[in-house]
C-alpha atoms as a PDB file:
ATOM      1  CA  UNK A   1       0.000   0.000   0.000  1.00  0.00           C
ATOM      2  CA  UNK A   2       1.542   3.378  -1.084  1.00  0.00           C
ATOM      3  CA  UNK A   3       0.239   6.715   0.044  1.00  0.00           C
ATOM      4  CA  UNK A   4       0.781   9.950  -1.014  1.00  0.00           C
ATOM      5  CA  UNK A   5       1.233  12.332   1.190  1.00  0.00           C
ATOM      6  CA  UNK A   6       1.980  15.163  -1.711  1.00  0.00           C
ATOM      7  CA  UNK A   7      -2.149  15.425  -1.636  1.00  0.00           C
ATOM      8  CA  UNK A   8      -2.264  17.036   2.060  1.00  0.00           C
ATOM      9  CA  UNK A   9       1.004  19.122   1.109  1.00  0.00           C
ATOM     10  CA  UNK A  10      -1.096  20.650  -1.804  1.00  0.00           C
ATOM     11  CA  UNK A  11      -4.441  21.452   0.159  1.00  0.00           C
ATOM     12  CA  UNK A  12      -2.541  22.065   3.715  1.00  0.00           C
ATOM     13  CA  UNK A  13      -2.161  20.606   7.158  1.00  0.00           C
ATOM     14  CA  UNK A  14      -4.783  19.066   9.039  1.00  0.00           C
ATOM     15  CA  UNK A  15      -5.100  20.612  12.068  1.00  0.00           C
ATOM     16  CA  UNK A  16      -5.999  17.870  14.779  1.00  0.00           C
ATOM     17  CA  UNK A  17      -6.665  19.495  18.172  1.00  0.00           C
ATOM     18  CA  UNK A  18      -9.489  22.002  16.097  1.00  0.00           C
ATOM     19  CA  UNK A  19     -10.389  19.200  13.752  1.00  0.00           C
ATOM     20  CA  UNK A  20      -9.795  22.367  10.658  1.00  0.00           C
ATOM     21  CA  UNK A  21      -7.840  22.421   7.816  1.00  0.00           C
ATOM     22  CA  UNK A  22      -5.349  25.181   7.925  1.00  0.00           C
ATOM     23  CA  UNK A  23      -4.190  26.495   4.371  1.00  0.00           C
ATOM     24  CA  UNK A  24      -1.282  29.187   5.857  1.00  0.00           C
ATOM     25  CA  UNK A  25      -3.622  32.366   5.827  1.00  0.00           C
ATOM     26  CA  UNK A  26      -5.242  33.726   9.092  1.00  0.00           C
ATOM     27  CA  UNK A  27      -8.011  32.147  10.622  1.00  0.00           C
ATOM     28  CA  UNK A  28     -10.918  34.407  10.426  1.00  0.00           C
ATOM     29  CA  UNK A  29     -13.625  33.394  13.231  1.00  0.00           C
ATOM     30  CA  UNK A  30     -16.954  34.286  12.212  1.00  0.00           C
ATOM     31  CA  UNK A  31     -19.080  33.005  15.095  1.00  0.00           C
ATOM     32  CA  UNK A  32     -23.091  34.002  14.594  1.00  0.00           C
ATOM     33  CA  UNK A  33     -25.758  32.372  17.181  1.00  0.00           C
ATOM     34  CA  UNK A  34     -28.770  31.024  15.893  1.00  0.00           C
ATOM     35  CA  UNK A  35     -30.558  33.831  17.317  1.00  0.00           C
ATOM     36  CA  UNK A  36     -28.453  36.218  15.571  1.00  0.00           C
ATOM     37  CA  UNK A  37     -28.639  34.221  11.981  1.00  0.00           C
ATOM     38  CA  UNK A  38     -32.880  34.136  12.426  1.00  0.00           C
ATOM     39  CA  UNK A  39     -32.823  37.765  13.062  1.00  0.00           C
ATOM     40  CA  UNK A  40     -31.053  38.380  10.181  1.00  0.00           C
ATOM     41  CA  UNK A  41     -33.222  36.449   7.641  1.00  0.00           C
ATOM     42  CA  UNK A  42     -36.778  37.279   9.194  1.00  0.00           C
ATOM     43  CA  UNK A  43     -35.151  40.927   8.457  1.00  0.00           C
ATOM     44  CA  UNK A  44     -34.454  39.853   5.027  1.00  0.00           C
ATOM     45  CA  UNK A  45     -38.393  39.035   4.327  1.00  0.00           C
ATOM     46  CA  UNK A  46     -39.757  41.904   5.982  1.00  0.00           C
ATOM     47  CA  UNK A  47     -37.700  44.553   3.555  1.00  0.00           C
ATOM     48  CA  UNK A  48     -39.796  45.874   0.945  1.00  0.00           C
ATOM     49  CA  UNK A  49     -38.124  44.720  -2.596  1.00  0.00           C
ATOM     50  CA  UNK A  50     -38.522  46.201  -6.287  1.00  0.00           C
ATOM     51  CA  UNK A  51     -39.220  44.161  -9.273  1.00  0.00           C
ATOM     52  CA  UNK A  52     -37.048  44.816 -12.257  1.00  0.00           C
ATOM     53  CA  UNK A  53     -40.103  45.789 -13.806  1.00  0.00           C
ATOM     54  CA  UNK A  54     -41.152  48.248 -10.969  1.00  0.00           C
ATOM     55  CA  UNK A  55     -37.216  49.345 -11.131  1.00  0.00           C
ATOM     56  CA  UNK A  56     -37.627  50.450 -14.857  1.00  0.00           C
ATOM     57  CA  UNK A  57     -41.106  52.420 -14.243  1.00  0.00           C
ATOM     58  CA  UNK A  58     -39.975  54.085 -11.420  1.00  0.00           C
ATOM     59  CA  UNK A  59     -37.271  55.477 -13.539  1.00  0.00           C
ATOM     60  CA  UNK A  60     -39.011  56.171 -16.769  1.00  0.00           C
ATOM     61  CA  UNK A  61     -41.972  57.672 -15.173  1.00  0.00           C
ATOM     62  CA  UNK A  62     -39.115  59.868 -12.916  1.00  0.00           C
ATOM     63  CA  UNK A  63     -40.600  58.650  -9.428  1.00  0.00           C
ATOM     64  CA  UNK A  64     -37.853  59.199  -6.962  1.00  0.00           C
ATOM     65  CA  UNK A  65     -39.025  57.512  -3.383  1.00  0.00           C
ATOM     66  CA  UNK A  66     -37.697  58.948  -0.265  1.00  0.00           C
ATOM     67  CA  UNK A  67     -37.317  56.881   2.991  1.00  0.00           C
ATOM     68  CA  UNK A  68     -40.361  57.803   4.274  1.00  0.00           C
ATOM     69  CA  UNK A  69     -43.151  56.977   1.195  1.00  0.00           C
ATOM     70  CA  UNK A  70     -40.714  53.046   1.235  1.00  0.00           C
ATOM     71  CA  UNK A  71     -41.557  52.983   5.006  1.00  0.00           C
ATOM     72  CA  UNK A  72     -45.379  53.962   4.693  1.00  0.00           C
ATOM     73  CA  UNK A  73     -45.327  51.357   1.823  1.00  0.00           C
ATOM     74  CA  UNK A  74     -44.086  49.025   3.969  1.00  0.00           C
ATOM     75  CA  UNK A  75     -46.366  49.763   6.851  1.00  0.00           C
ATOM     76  CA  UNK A  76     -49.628  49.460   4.066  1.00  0.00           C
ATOM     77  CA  UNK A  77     -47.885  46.243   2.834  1.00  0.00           C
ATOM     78  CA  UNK A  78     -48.146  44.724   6.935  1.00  0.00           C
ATOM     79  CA  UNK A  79     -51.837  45.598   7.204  1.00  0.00           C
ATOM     80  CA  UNK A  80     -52.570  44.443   4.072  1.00  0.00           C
ATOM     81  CA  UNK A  81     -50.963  40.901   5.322  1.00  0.00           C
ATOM     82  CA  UNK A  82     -52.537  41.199   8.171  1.00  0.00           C
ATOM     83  CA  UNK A  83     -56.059  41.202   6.523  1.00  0.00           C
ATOM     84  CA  UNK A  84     -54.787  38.240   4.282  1.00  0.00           C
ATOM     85  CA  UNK A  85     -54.492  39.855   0.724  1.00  0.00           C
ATOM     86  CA  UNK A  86     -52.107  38.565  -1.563  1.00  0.00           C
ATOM     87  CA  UNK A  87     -51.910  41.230  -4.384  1.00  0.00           C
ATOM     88  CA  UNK A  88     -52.704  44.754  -3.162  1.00  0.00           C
ATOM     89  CA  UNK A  89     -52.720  48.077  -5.054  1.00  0.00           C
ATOM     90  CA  UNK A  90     -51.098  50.531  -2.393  1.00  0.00           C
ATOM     91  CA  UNK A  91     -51.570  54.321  -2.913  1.00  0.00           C
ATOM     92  CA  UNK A  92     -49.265  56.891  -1.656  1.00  0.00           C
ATOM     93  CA  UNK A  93     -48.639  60.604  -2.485  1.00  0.00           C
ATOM     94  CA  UNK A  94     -50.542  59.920  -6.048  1.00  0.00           C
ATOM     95  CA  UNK A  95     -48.470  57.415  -6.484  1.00  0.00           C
ATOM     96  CA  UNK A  96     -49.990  53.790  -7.257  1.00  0.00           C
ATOM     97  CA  UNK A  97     -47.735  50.352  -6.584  1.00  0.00           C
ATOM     98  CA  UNK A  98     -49.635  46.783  -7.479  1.00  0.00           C
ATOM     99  CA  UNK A  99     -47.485  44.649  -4.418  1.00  0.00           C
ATOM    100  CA  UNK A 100     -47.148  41.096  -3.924  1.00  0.00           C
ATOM    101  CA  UNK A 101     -47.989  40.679  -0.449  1.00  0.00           C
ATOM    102  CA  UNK A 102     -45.960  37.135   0.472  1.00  0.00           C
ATOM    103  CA  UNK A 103     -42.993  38.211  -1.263  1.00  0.00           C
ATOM    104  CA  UNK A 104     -42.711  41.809  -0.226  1.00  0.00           C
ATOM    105  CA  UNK A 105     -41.900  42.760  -3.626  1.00  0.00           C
ATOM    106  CA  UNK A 106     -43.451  45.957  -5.926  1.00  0.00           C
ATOM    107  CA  UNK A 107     -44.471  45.121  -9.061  1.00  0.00           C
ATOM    108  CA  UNK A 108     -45.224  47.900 -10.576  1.00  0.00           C
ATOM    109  CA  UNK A 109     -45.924  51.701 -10.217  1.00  0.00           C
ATOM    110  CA  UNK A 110     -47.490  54.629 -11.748  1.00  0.00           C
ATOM    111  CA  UNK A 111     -47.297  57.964 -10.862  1.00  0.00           C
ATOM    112  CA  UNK A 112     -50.391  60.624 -10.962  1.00  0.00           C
ATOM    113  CA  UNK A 113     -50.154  61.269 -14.633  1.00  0.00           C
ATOM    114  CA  UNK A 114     -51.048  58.268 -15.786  1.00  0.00           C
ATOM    115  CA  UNK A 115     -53.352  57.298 -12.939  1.00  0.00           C
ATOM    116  CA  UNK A 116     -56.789  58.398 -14.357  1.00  0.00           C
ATOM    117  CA  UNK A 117     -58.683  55.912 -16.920  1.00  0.00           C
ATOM    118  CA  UNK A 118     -56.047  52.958 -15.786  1.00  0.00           C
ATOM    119  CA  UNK A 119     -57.364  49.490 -14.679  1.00  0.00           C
ATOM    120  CA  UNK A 120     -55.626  47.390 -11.816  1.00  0.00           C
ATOM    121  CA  UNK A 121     -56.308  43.855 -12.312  1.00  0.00           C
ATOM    122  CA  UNK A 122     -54.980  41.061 -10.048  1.00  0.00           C
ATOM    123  CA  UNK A 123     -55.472  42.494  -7.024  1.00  0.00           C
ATOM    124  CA  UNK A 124     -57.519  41.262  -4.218  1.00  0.00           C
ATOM    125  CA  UNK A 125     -57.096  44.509  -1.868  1.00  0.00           C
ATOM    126  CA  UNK A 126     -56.434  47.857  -1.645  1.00  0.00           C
ATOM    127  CA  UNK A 127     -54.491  50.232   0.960  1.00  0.00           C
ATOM    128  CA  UNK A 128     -54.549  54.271   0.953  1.00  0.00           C
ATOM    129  CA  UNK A 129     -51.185  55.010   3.019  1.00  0.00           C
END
């Protein structure tokens, strides 16, 4: 039986007393409880996203949103979970957004301009924010 040692040259020395594999660079310990991790991900779903689609309107129509109209969004986007609506038109500062409830995510929007004689379909709710 030969073995080759050349293999654990190559990919480093096996640390035994921290059961790691050391490769010559500094250890970086990265050490995140459970609690901390959770946090972090039910943050993740709660943040209000943009569809590429929603993206591209906002900037062609020239809709700029300030911290404040993305937190009130936000806010109409919880009570319309609350209330169990999936799709919800949301309309704030004559500004209209079609939302996907579960995924937190705006679909579209259209700005006051275009608002009158326009037809929102595939929504099952409605929030004024």
């Amino acid at each position: 039986m030969i073995i080759n040692n050349n293999f654990y040259t190559n990919i480093g020395k096996i640390n035994g007393s921290r059961g790691t594999i050391s490769t010559g660079k500094p250890e970086r310990k990265v050490q995140e409880s459970f609690e901390d991790i959770l946090k972090s991900k039910v943050n993740e779903n709660c943040q209000l996203k943009f569809s590429k689609h929603a993206e591209m309107r906002l900037q062609a129509r020239n809709i700029n949103l300030t911290d404040a109209q993305k937190e009130k969004i936000s806010k109409a986007v919880q009570k319309a979970e609350e209330k169990g609506v999936k799709d919800s038109l949301v309309l704030i500062d004559d500004i209209a957004f079609v939302v996907n409830v579960r995924n937190r995510t705006v679909i579209t929007a259209v700005n006051s301009n275009e608002l009158k004689e326009n037809v929102f379909t595939n929504i099952d709710g409605a929030v004024f924010a």
